[in-house]
PDB file of N, CA and C in Angstrom:
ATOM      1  N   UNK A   1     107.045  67.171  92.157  1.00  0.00           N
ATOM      2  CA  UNK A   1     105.650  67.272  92.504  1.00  0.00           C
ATOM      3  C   UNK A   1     105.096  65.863  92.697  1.00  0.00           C
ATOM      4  N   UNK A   2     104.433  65.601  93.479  1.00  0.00           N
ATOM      5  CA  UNK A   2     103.656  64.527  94.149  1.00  0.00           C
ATOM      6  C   UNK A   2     102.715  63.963  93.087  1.00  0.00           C
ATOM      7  N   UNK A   3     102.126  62.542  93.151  1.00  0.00           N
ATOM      8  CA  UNK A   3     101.171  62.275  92.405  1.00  0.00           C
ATOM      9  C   UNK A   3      99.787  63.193  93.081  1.00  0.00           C
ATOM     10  N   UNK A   4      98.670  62.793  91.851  1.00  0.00           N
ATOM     11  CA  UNK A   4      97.149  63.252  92.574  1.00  0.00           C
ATOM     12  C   UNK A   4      96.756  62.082  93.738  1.00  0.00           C
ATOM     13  N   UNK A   5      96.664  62.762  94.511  1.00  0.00           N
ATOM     14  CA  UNK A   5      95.318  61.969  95.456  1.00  0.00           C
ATOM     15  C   UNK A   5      94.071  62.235  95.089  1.00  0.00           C
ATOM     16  N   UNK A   6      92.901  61.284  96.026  1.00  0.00           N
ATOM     17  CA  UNK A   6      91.912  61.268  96.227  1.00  0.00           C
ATOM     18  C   UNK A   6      91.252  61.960  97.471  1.00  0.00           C
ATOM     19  N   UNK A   7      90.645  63.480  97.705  1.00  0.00           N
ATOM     20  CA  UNK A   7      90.761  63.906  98.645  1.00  0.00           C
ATOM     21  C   UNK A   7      89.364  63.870  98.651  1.00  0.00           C
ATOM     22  N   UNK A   8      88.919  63.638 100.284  1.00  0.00           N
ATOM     23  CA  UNK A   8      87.077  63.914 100.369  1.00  0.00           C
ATOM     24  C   UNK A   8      87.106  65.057 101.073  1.00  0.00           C
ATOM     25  N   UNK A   9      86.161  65.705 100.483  1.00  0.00           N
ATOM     26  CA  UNK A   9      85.508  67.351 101.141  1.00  0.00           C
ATOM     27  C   UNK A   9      84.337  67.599 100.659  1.00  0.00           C
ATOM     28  N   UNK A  10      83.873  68.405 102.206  1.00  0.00           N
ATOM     29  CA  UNK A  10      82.329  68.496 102.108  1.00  0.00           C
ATOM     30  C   UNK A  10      82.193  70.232 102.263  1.00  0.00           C
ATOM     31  N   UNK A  11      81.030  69.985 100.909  1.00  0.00           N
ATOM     32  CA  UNK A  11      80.138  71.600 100.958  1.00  0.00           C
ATOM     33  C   UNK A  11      79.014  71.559 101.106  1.00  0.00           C
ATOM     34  N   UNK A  12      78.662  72.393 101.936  1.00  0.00           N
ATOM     35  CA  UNK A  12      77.162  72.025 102.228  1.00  0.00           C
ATOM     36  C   UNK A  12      76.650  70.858 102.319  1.00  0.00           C
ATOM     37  N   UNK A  13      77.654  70.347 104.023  1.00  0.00           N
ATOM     38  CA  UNK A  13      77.216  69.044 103.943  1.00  0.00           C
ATOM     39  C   UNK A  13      76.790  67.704 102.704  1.00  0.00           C
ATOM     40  N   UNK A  14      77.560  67.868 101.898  1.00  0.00           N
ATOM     41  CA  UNK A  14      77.694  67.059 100.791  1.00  0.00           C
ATOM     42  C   UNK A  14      79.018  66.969 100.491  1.00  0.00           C
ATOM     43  N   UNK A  15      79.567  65.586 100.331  1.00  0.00           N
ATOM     44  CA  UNK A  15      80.816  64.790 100.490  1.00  0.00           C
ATOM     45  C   UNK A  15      81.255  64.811  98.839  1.00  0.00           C
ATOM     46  N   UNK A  16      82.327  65.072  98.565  1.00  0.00           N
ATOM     47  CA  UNK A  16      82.821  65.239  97.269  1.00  0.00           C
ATOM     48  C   UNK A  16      84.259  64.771  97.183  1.00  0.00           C
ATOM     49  N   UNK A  17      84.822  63.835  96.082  1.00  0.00           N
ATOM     50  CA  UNK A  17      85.772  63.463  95.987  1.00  0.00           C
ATOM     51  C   UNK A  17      86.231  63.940  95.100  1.00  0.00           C
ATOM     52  N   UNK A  18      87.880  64.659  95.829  1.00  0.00           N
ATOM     53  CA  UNK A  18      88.239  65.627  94.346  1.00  0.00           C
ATOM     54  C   UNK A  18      90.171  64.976  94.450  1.00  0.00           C
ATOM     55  N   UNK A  19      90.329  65.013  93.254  1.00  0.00           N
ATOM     56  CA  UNK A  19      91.945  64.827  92.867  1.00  0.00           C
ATOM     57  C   UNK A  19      92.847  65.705  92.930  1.00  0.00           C
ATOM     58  N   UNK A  20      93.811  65.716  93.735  1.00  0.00           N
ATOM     59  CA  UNK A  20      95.108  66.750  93.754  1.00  0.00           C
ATOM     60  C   UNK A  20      96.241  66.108  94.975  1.00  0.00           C
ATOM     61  N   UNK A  21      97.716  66.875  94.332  1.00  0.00           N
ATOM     62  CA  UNK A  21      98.224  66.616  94.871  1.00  0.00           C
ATOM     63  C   UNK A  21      98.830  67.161  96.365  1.00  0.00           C
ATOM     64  N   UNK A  22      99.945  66.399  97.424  1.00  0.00           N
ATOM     65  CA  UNK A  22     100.300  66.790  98.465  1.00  0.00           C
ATOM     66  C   UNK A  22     100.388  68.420  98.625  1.00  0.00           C
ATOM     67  N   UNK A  23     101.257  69.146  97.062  1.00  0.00           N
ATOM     68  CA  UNK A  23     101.499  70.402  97.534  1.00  0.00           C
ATOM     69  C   UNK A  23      99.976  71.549  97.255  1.00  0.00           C
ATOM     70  N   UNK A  24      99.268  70.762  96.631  1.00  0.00           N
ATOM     71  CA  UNK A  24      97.809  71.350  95.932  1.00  0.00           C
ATOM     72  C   UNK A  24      97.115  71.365  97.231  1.00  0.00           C
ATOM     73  N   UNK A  25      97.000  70.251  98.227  1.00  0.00           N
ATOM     74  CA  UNK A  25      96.100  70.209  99.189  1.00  0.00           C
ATOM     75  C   UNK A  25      95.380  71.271 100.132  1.00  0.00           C
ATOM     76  N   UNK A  26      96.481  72.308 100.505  1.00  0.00           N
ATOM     77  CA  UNK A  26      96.071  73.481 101.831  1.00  0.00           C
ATOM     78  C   UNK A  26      94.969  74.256 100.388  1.00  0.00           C
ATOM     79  N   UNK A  27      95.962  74.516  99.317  1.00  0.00           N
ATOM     80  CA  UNK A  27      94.746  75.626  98.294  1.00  0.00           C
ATOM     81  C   UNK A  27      93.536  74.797  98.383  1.00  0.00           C
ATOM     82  N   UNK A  28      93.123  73.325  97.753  1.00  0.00           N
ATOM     83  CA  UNK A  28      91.837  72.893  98.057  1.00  0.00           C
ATOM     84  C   UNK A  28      91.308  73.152  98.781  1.00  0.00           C
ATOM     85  N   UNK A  29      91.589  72.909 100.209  1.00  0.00           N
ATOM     86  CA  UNK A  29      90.857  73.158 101.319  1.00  0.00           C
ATOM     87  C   UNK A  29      90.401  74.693 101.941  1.00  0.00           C
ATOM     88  N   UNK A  30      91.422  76.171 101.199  1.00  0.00           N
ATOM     89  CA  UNK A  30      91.006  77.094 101.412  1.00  0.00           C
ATOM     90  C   UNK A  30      90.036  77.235 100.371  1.00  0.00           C
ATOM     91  N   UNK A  31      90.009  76.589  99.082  1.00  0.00           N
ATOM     92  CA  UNK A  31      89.141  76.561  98.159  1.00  0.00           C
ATOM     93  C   UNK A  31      87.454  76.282  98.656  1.00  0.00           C
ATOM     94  N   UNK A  32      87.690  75.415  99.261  1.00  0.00           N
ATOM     95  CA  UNK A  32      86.601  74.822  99.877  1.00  0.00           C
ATOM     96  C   UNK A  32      85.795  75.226 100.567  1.00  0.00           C
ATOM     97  N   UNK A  33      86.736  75.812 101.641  1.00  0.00           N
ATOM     98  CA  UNK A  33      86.224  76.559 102.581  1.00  0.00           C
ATOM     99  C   UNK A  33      85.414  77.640 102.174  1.00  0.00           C
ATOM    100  N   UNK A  34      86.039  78.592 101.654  1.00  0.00           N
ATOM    101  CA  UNK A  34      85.653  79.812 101.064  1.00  0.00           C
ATOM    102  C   UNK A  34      84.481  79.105 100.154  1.00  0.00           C
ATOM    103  N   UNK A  35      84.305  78.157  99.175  1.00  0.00           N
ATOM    104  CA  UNK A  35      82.867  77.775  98.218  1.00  0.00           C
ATOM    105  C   UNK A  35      82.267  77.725  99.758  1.00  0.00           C
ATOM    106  N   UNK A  36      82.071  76.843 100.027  1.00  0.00           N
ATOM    107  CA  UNK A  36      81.365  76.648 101.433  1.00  0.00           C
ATOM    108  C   UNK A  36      80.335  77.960 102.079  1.00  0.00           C
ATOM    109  N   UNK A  37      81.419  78.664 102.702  1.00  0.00           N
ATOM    110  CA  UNK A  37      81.249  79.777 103.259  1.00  0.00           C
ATOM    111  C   UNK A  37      79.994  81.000 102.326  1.00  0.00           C
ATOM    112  N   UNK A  38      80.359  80.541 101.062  1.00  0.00           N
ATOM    113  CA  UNK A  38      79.643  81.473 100.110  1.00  0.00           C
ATOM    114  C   UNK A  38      78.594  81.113 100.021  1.00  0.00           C
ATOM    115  N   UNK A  39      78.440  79.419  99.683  1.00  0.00           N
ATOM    116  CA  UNK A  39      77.041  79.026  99.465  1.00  0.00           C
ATOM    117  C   UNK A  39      76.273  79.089 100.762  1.00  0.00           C
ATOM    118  N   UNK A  40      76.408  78.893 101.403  1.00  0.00           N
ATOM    119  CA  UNK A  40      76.110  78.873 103.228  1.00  0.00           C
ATOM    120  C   UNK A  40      75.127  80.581 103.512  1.00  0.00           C
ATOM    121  N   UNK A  41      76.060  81.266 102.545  1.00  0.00           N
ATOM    122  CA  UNK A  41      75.610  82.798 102.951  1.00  0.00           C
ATOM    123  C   UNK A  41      73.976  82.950 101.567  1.00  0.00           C
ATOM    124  N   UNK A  42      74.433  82.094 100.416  1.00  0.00           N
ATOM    125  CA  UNK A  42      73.376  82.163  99.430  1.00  0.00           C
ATOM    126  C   UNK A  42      72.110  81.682 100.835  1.00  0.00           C
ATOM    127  N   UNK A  43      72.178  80.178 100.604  1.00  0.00           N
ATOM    128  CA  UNK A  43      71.177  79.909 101.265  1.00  0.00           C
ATOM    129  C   UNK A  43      70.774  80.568 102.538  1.00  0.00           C
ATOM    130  N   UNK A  44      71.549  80.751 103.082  1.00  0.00           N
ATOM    131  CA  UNK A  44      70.425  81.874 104.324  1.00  0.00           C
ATOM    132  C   UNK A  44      69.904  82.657 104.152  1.00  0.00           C
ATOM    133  N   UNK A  45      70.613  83.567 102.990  1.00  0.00           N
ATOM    134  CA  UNK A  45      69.965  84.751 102.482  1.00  0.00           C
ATOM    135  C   UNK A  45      68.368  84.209 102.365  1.00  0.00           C
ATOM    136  N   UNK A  46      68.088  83.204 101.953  1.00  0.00           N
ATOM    137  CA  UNK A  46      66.747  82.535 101.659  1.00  0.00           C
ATOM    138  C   UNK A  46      66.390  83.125 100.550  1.00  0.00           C
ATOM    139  N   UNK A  47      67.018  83.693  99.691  1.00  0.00           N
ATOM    140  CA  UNK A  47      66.263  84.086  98.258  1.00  0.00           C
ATOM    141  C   UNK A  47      66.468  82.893  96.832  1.00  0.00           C
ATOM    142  N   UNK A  48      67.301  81.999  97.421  1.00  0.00           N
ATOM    143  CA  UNK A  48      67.793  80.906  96.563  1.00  0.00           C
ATOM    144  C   UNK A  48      67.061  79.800  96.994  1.00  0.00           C
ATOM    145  N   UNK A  49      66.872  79.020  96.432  1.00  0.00           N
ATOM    146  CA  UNK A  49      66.273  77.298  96.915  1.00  0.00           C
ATOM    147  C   UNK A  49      67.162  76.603  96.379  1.00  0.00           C
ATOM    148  N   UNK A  50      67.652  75.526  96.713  1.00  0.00           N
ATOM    149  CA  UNK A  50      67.838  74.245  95.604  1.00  0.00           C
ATOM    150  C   UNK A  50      69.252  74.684  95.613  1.00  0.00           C
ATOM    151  N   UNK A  51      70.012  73.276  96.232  1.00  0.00           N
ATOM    152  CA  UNK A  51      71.622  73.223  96.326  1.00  0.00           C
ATOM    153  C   UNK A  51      72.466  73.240  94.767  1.00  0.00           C
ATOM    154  N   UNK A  52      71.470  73.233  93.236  1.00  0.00           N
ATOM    155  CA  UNK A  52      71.954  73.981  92.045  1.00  0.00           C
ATOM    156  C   UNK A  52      71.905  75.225  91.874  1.00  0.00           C
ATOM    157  N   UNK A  53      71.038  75.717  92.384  1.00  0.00           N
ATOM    158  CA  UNK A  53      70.727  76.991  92.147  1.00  0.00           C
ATOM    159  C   UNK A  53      71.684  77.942  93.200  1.00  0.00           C
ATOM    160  N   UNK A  54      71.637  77.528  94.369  1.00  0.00           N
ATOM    161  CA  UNK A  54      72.650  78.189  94.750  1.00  0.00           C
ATOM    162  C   UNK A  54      74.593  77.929  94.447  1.00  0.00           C
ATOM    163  N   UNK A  55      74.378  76.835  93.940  1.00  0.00           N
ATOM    164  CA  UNK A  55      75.786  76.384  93.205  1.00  0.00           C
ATOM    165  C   UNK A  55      75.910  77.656  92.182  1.00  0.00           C
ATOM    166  N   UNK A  56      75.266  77.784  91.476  1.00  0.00           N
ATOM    167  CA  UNK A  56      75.229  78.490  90.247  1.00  0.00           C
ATOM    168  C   UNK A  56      75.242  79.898  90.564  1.00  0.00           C
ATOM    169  N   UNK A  57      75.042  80.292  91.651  1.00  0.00           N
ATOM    170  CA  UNK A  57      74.384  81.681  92.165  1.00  0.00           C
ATOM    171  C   UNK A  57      76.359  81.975  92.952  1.00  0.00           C
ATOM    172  N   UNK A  58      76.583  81.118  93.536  1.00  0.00           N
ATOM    173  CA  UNK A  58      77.935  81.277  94.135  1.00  0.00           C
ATOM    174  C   UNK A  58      79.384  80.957  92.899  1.00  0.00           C
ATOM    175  N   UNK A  59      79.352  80.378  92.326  1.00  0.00           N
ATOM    176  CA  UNK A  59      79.709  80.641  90.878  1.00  0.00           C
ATOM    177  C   UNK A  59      79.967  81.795  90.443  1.00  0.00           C
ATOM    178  N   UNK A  60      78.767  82.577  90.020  1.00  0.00           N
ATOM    179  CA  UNK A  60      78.509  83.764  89.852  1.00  0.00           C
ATOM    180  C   UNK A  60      79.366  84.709  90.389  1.00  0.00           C
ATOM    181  N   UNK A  61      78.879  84.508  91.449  1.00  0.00           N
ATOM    182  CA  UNK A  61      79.735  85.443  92.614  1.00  0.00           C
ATOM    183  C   UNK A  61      81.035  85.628  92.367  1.00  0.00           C
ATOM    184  N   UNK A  62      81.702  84.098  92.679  1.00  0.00           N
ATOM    185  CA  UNK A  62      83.139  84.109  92.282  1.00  0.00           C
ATOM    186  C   UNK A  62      83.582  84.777  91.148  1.00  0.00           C
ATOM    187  N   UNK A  63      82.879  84.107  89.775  1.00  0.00           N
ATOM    188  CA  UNK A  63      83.365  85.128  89.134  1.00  0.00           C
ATOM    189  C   UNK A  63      83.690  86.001  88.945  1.00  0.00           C
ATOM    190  N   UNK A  64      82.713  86.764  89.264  1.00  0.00           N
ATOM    191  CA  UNK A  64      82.635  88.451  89.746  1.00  0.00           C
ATOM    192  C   UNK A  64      83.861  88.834  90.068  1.00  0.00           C
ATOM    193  N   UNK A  65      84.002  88.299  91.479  1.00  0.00           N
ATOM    194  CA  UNK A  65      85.199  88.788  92.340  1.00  0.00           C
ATOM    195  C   UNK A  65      86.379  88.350  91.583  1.00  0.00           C
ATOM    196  N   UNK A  66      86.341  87.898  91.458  1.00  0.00           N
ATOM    197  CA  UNK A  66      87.649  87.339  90.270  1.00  0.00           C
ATOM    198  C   UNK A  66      87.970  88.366  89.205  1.00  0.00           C
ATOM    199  N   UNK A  67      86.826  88.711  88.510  1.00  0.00           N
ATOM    200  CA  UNK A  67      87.018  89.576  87.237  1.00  0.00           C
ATOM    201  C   UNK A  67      87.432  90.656  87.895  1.00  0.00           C
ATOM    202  N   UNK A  68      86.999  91.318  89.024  1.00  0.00           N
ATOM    203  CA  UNK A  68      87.148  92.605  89.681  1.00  0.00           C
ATOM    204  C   UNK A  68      88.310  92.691  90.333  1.00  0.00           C
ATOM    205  N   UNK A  69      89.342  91.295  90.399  1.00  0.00           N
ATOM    206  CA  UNK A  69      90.138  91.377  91.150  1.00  0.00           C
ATOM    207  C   UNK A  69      91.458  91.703  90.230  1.00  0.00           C
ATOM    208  N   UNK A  70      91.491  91.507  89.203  1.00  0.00           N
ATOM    209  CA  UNK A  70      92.042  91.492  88.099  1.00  0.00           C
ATOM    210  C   UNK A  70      92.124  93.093  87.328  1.00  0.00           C
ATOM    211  N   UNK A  71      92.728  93.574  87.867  1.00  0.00           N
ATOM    212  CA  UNK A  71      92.999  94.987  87.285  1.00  0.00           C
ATOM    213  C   UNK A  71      94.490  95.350  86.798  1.00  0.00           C
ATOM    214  N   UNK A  72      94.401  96.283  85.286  1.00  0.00           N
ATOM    215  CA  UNK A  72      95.405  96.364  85.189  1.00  0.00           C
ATOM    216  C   UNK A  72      96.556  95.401  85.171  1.00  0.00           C
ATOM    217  N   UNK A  73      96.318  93.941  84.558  1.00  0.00           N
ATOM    218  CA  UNK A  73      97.428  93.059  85.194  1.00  0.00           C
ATOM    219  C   UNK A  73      97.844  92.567  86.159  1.00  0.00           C
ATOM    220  N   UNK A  74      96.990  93.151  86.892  1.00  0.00           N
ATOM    221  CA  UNK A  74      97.630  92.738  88.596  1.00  0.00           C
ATOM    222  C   UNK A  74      96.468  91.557  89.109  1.00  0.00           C
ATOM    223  N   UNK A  75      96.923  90.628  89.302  1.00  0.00           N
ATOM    224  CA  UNK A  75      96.216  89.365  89.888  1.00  0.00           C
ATOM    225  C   UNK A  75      95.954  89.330  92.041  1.00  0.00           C
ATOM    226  N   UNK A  76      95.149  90.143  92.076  1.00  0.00           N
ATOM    227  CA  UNK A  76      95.017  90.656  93.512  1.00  0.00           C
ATOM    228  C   UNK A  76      94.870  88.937  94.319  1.00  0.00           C
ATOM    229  N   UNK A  77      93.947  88.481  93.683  1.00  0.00           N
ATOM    230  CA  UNK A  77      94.057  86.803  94.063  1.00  0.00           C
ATOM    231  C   UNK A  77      95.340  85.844  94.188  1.00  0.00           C
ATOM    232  N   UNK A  78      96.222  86.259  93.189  1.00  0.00           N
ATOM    233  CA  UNK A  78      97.505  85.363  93.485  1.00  0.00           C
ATOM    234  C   UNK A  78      98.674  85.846  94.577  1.00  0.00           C
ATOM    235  N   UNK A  79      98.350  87.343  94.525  1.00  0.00           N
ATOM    236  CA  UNK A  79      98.606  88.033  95.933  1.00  0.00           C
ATOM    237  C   UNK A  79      98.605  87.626  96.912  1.00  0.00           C
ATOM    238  N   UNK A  80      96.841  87.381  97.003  1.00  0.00           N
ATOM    239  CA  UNK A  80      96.891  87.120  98.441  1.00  0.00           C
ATOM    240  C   UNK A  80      96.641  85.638  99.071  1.00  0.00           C
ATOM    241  N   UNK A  81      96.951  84.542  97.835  1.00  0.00           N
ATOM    242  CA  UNK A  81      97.544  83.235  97.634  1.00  0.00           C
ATOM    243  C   UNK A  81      98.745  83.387  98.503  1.00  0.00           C
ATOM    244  N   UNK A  82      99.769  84.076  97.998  1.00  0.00           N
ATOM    245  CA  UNK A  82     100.614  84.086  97.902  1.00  0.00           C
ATOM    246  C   UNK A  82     101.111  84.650  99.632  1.00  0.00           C
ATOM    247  N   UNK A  83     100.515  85.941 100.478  1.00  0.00           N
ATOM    248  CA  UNK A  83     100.715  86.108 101.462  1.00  0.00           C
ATOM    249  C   UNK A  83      99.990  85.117 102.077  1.00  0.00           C
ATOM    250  N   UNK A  84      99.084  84.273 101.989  1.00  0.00           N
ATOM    251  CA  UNK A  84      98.570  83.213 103.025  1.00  0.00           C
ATOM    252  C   UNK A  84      99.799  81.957 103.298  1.00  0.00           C
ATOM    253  N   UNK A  85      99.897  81.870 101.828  1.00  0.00           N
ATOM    254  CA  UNK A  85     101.438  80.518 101.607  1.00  0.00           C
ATOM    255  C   UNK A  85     102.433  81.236 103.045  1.00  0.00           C
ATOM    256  N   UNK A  86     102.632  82.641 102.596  1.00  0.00           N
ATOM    257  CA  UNK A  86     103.691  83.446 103.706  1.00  0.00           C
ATOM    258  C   UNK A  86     103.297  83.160 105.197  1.00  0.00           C
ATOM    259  N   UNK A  87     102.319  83.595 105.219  1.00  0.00           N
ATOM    260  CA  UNK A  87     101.618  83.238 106.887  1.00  0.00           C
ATOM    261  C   UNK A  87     101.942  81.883 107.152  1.00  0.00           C
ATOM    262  N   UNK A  88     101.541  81.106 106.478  1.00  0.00           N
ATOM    263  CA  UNK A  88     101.381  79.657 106.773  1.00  0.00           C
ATOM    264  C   UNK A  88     103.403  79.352 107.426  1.00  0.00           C
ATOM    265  N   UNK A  89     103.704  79.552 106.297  1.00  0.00           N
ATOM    266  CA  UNK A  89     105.008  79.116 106.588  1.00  0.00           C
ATOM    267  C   UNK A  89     105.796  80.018 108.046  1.00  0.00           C
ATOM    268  N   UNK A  90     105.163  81.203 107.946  1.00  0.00           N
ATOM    269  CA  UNK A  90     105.758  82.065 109.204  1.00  0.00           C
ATOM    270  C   UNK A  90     105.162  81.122 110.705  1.00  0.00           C
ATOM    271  N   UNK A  91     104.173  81.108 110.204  1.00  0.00           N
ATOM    272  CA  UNK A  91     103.484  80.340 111.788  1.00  0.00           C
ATOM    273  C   UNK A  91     104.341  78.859 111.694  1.00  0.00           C
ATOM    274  N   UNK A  92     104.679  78.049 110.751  1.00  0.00           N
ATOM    275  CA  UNK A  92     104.946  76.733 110.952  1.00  0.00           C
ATOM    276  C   UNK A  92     106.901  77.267 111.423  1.00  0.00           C
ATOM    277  N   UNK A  93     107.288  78.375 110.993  1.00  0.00           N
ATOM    278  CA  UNK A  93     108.855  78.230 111.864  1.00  0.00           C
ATOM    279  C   UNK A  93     108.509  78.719 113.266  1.00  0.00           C
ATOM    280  N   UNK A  94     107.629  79.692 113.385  1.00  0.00           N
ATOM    281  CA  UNK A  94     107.413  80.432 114.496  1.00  0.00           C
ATOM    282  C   UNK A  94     107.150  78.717 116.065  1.00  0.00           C
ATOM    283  N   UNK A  95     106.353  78.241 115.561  1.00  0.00           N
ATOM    284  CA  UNK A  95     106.142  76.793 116.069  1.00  0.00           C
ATOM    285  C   UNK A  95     107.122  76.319 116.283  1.00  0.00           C
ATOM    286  N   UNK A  96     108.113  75.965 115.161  1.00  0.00           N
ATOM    287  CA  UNK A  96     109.341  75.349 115.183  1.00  0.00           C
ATOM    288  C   UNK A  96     110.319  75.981 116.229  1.00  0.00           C
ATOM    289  N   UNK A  97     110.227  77.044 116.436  1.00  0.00           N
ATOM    290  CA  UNK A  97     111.108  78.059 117.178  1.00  0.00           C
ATOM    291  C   UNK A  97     110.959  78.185 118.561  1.00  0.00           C
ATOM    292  N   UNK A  98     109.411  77.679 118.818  1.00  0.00           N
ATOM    293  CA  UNK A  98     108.874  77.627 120.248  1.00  0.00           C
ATOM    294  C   UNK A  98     109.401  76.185 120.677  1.00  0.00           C
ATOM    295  N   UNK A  99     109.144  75.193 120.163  1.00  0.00           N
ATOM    296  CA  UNK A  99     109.617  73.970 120.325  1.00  0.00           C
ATOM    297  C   UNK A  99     111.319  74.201 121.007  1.00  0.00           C
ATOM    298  N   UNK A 100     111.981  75.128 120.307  1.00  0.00           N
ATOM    299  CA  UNK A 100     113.212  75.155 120.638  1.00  0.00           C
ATOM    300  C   UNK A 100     113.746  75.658 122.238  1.00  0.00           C
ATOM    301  N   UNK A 101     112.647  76.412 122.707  1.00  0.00           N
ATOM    302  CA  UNK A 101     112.792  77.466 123.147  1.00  0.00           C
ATOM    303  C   UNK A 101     112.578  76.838 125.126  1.00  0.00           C
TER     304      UNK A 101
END
């Protein structure tokens, strides 16, 4: 495993420097994305003000989905971790294969 880097990413247009390594990087950035995407949907909703409050409000959320995802032992989240890792790698031979071709 790789050392941590220093990676910059922005949520809600606000620049954040976070630590992880080479193989950690794609999860950050779907991490990101998805916070992003959530808070993005708080604030339009317009029932939230204030980039804490909707921090805290998307938080929430996650949690939620998290706790709910979690049934019975079964980690529905590392699932579908786990088929994205699959995709990813299917598209990067599928690429590789066109190159050949």
């Amino acid at each position: 495993m790789s050392a941590a880097k220093p990676v910059d990413v922005l949520i809600m247009g606000r620049e954040f420097t976070v630590s992880c390594t080479d193989e950690e990087r794609q999860g950050l950035m779907d991490a990101v994305d998805y916070l992003d995407k959530k808070m993005r949907e708080i604030r339009d909703s317009g029932k939230v003000v204030g980039a804490e409050r909707i921090a805290i409000m998307a938080a929430l959320n996650l949690s939620h989905e998290l706790l709910n995802t979690k049934t019975g032992g079964v980690d529905i989240g590392d699932y579908k971790r786990r088929i994205s890792l699959m995709q990813n790698q299917i598209d990067e031979a599928m690429a590789a294969q066109a190159k050949l071709i």
